[in-house]
PDB file of N, CA and C in Angstrom:
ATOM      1  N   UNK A   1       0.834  -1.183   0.000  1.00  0.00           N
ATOM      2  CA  UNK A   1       0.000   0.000   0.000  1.00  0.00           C
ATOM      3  C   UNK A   1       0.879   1.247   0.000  1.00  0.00           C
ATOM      4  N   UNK A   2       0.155   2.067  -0.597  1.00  0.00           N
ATOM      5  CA  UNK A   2       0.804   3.732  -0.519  1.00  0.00           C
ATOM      6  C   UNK A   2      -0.139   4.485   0.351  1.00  0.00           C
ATOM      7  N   UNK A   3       0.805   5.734   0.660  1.00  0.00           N
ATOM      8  CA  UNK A   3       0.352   6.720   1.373  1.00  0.00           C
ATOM      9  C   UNK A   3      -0.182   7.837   0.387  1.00  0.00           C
ATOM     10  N   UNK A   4      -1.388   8.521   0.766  1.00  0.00           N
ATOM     11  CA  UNK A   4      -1.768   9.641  -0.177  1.00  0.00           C
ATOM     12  C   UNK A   4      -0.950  10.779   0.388  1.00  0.00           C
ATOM     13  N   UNK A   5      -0.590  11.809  -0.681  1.00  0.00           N
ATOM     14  CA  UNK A   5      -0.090  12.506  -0.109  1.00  0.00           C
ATOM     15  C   UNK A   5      -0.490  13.758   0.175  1.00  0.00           C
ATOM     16  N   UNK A   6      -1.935  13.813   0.274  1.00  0.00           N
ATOM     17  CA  UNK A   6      -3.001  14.806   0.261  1.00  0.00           C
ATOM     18  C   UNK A   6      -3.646  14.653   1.731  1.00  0.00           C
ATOM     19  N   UNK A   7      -3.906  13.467   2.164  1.00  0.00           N
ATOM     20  CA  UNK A   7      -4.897  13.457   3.900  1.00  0.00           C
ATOM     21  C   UNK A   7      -4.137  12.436   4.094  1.00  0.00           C
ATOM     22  N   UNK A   8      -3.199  11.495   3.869  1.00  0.00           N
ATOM     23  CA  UNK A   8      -1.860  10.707   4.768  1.00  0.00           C
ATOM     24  C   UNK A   8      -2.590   9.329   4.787  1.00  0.00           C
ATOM     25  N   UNK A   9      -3.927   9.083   3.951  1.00  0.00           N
ATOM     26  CA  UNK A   9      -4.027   7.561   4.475  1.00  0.00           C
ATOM     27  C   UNK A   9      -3.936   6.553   3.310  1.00  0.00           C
ATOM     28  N   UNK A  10      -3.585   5.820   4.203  1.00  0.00           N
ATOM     29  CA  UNK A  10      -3.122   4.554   3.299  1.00  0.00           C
ATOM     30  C   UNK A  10      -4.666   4.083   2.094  1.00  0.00           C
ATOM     31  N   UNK A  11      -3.799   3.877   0.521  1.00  0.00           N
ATOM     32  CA  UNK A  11      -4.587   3.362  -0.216  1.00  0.00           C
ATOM     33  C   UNK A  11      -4.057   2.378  -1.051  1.00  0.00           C
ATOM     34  N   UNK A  12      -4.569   1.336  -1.456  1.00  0.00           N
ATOM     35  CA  UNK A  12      -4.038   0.492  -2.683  1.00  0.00           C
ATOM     36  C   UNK A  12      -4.330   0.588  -4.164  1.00  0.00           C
ATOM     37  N   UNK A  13      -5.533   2.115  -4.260  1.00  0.00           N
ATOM     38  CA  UNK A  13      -6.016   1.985  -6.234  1.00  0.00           C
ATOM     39  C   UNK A  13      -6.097   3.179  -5.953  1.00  0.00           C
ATOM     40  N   UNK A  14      -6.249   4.269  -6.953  1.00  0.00           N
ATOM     41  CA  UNK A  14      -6.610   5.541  -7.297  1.00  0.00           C
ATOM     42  C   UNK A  14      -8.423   5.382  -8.032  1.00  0.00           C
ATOM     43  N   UNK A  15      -9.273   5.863  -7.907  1.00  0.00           N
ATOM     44  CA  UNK A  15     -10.171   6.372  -8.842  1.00  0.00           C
ATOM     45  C   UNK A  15      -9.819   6.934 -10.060  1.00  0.00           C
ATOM     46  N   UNK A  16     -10.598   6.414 -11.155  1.00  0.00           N
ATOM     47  CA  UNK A  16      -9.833   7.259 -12.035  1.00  0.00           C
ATOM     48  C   UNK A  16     -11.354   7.841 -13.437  1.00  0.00           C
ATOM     49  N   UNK A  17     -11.576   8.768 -13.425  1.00  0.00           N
ATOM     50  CA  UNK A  17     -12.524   9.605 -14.051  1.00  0.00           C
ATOM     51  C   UNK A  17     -12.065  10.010 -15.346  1.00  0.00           C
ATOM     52  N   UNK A  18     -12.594   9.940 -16.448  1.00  0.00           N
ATOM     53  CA  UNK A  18     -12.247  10.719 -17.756  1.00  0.00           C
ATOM     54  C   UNK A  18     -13.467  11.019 -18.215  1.00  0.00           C
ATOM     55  N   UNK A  19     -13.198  12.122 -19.433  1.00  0.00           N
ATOM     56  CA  UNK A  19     -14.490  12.563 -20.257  1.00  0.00           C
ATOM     57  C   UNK A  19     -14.073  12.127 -21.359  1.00  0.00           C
ATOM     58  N   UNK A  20     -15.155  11.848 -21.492  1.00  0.00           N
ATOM     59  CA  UNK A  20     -15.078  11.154 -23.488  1.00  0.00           C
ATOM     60  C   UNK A  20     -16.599  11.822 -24.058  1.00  0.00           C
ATOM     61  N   UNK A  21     -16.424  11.755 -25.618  1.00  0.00           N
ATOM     62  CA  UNK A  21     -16.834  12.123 -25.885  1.00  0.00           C
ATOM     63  C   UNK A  21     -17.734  10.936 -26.815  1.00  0.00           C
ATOM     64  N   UNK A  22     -18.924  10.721 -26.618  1.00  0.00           N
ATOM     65  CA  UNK A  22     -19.920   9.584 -27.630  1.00  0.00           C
ATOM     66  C   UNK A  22     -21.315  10.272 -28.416  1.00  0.00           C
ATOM     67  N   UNK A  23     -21.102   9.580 -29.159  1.00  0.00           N
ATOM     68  CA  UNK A  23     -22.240   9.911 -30.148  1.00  0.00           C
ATOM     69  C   UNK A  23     -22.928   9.325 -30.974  1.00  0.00           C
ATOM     70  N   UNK A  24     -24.614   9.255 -30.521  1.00  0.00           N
ATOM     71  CA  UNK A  24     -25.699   8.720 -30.884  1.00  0.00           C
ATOM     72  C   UNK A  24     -26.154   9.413 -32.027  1.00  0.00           C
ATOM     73  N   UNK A  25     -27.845   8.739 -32.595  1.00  0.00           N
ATOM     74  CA  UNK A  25     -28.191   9.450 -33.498  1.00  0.00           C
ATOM     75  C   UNK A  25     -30.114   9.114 -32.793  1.00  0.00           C
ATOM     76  N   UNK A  26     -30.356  10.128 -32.849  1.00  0.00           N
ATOM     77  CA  UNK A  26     -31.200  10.566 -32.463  1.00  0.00           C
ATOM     78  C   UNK A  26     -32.583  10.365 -33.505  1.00  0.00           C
ATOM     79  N   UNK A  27     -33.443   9.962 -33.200  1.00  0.00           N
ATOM     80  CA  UNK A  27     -34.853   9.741 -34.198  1.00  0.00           C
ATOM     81  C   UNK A  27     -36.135   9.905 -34.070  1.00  0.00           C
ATOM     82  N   UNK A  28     -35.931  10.887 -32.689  1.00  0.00           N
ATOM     83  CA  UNK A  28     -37.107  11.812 -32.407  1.00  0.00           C
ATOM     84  C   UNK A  28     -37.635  10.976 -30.796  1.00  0.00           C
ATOM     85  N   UNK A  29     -37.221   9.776 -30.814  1.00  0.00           N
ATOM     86  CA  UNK A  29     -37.768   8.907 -29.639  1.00  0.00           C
ATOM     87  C   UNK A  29     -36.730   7.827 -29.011  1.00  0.00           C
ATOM     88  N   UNK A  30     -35.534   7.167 -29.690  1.00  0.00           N
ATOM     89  CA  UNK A  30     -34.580   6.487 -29.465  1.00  0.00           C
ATOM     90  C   UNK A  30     -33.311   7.024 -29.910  1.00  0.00           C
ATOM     91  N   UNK A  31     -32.099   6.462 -28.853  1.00  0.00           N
ATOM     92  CA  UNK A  31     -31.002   7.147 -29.393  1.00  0.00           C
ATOM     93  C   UNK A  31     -29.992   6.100 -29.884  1.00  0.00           C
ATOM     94  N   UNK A  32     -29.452   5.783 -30.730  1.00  0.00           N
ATOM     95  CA  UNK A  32     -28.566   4.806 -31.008  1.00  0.00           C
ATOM     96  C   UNK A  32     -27.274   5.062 -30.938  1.00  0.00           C
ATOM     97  N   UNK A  33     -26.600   4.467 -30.196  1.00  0.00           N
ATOM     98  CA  UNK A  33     -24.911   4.088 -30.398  1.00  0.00           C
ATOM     99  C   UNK A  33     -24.178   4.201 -31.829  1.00  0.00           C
ATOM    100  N   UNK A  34     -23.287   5.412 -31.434  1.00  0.00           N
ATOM    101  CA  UNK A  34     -22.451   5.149 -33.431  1.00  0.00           C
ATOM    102  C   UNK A  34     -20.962   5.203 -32.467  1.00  0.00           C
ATOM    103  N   UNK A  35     -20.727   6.158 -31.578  1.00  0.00           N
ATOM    104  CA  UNK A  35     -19.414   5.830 -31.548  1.00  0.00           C
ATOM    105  C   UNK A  35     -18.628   6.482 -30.162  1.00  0.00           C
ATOM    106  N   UNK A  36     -17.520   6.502 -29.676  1.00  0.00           N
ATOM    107  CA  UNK A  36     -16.550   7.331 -28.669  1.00  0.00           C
ATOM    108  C   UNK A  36     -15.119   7.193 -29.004  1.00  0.00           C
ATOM    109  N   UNK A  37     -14.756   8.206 -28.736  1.00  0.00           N
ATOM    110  CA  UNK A  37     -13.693   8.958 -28.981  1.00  0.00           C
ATOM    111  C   UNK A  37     -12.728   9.457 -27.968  1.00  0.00           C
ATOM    112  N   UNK A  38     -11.871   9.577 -27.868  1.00  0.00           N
ATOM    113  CA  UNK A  38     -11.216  11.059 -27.572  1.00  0.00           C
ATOM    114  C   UNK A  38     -11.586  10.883 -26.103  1.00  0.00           C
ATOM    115  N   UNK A  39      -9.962  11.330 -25.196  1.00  0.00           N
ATOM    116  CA  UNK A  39     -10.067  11.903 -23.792  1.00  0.00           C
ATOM    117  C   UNK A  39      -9.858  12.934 -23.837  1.00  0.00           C
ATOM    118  N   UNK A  40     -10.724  13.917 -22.989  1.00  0.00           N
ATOM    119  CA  UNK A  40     -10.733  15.460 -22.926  1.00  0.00           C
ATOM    120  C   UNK A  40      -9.912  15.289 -21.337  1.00  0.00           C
ATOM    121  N   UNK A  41     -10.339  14.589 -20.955  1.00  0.00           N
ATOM    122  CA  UNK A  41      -9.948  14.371 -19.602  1.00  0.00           C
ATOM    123  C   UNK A  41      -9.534  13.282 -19.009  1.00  0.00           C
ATOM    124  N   UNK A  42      -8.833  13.021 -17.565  1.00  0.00           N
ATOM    125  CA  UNK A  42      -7.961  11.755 -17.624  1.00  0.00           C
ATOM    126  C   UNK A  42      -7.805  12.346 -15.850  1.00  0.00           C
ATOM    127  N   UNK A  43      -8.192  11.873 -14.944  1.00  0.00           N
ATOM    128  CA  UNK A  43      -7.623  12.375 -13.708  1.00  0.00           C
ATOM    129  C   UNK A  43      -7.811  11.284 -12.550  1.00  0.00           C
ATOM    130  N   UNK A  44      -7.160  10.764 -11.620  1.00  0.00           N
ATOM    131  CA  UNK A  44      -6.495   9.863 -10.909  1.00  0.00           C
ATOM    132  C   UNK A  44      -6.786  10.593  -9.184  1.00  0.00           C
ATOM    133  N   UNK A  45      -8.010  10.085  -8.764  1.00  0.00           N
ATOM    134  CA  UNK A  45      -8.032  10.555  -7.299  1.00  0.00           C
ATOM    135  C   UNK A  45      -7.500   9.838  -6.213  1.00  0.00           C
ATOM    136  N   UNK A  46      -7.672  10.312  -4.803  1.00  0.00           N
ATOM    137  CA  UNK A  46      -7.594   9.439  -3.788  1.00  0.00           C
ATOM    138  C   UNK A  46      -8.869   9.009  -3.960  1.00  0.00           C
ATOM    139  N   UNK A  47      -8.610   7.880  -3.384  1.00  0.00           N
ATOM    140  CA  UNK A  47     -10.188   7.032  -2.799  1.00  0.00           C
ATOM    141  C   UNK A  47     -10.919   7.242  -1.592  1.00  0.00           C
ATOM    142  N   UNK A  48     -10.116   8.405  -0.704  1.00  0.00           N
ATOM    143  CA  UNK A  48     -10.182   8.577   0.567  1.00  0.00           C
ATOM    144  C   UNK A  48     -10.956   9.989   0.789  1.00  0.00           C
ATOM    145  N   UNK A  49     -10.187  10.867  -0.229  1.00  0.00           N
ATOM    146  CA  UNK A  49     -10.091  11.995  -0.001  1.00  0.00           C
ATOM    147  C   UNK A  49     -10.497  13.153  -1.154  1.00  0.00           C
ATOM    148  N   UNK A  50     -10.642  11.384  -2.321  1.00  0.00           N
ATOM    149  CA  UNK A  50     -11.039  12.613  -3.092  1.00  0.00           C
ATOM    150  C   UNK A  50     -10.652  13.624  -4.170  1.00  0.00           C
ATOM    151  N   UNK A  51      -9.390  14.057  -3.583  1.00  0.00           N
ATOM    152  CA  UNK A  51      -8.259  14.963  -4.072  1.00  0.00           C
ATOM    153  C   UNK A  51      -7.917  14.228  -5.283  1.00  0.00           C
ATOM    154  N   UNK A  52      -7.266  14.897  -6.546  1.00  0.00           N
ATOM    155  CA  UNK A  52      -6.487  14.581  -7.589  1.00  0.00           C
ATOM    156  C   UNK A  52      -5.486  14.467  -7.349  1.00  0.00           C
ATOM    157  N   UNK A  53      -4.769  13.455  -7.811  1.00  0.00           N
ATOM    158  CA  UNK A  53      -3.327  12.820  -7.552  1.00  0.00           C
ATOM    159  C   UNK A  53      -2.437  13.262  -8.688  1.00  0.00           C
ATOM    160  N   UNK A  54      -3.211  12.782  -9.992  1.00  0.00           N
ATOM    161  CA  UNK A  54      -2.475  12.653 -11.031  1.00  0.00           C
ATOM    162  C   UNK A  54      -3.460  12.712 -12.135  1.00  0.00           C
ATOM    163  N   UNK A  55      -3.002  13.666 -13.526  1.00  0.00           N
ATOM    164  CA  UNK A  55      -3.536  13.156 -14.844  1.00  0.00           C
ATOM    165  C   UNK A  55      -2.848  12.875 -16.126  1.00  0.00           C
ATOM    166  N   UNK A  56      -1.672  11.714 -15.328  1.00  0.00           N
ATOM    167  CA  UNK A  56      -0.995  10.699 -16.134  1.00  0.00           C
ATOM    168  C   UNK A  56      -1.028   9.377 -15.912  1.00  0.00           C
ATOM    169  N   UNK A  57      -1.696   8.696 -16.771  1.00  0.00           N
ATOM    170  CA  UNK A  57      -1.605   7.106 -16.025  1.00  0.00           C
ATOM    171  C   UNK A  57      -0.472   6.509 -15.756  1.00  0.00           C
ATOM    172  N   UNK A  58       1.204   6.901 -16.428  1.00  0.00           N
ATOM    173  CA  UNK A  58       2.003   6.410 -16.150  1.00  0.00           C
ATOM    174  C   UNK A  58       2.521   6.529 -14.717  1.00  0.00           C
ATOM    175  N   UNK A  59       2.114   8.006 -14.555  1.00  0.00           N
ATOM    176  CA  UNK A  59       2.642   8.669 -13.206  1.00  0.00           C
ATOM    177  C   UNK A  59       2.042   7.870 -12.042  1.00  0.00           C
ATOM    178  N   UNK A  60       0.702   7.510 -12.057  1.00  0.00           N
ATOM    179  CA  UNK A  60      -0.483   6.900 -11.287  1.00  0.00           C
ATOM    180  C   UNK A  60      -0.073   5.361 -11.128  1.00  0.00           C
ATOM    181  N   UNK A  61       0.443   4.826 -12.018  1.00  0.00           N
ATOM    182  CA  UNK A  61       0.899   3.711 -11.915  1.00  0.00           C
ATOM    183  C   UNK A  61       2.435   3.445 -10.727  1.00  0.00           C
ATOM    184  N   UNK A  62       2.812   4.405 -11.620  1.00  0.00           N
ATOM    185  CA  UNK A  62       4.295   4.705 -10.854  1.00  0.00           C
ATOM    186  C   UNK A  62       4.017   4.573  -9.248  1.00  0.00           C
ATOM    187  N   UNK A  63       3.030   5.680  -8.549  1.00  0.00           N
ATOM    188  CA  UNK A  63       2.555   5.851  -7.490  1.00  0.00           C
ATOM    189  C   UNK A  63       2.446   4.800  -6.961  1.00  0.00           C
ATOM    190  N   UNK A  64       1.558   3.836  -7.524  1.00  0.00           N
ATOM    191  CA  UNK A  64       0.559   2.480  -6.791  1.00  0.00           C
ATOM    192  C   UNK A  64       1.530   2.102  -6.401  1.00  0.00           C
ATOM    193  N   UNK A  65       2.536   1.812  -7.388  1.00  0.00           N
ATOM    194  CA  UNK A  65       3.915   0.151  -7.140  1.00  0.00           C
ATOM    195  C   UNK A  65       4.946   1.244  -6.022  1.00  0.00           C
ATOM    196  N   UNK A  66       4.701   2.113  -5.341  1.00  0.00           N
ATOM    197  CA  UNK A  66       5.913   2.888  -4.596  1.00  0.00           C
ATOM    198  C   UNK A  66       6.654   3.470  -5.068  1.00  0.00           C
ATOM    199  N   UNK A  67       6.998   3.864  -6.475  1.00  0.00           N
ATOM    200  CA  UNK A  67       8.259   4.465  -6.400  1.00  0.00           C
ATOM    201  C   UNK A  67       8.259   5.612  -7.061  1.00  0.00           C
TER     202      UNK A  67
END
């Protein structure tokens, strides 16, 4: 386990949130699936606290394993 370094408590995973972007097609009453794309966003919390850690997965990874 790691320590957060935002409120000090011990965690073993980050949360991790992105925005993407998808797009249906619309037919006045149903929406259908065509596709997703693209991260606008990418960010790595505590699980504790909440706080953003990181919005690099390499970095986030780095974190988990200690070093």
């Amino acid at each position: 386990m790691v320590t957060c370094p935002k409120c000090g408590e011990e965690i073993d995973h980050l949360e991790n949130f992105r925005t993407v972007v998808r797009q249906f097609h619309f037919d006045g009453r149903n929406y259908f699936y065509v596709d997703t794309w693209g991260v606008d966003k990418d960010e790595y919390l505590c699980p504790e606290c909440g706080e953003v850690l990181f919005t690099d997965k390499r970095k986030a990874a780095k974190f988990l394993k200690g070093k």
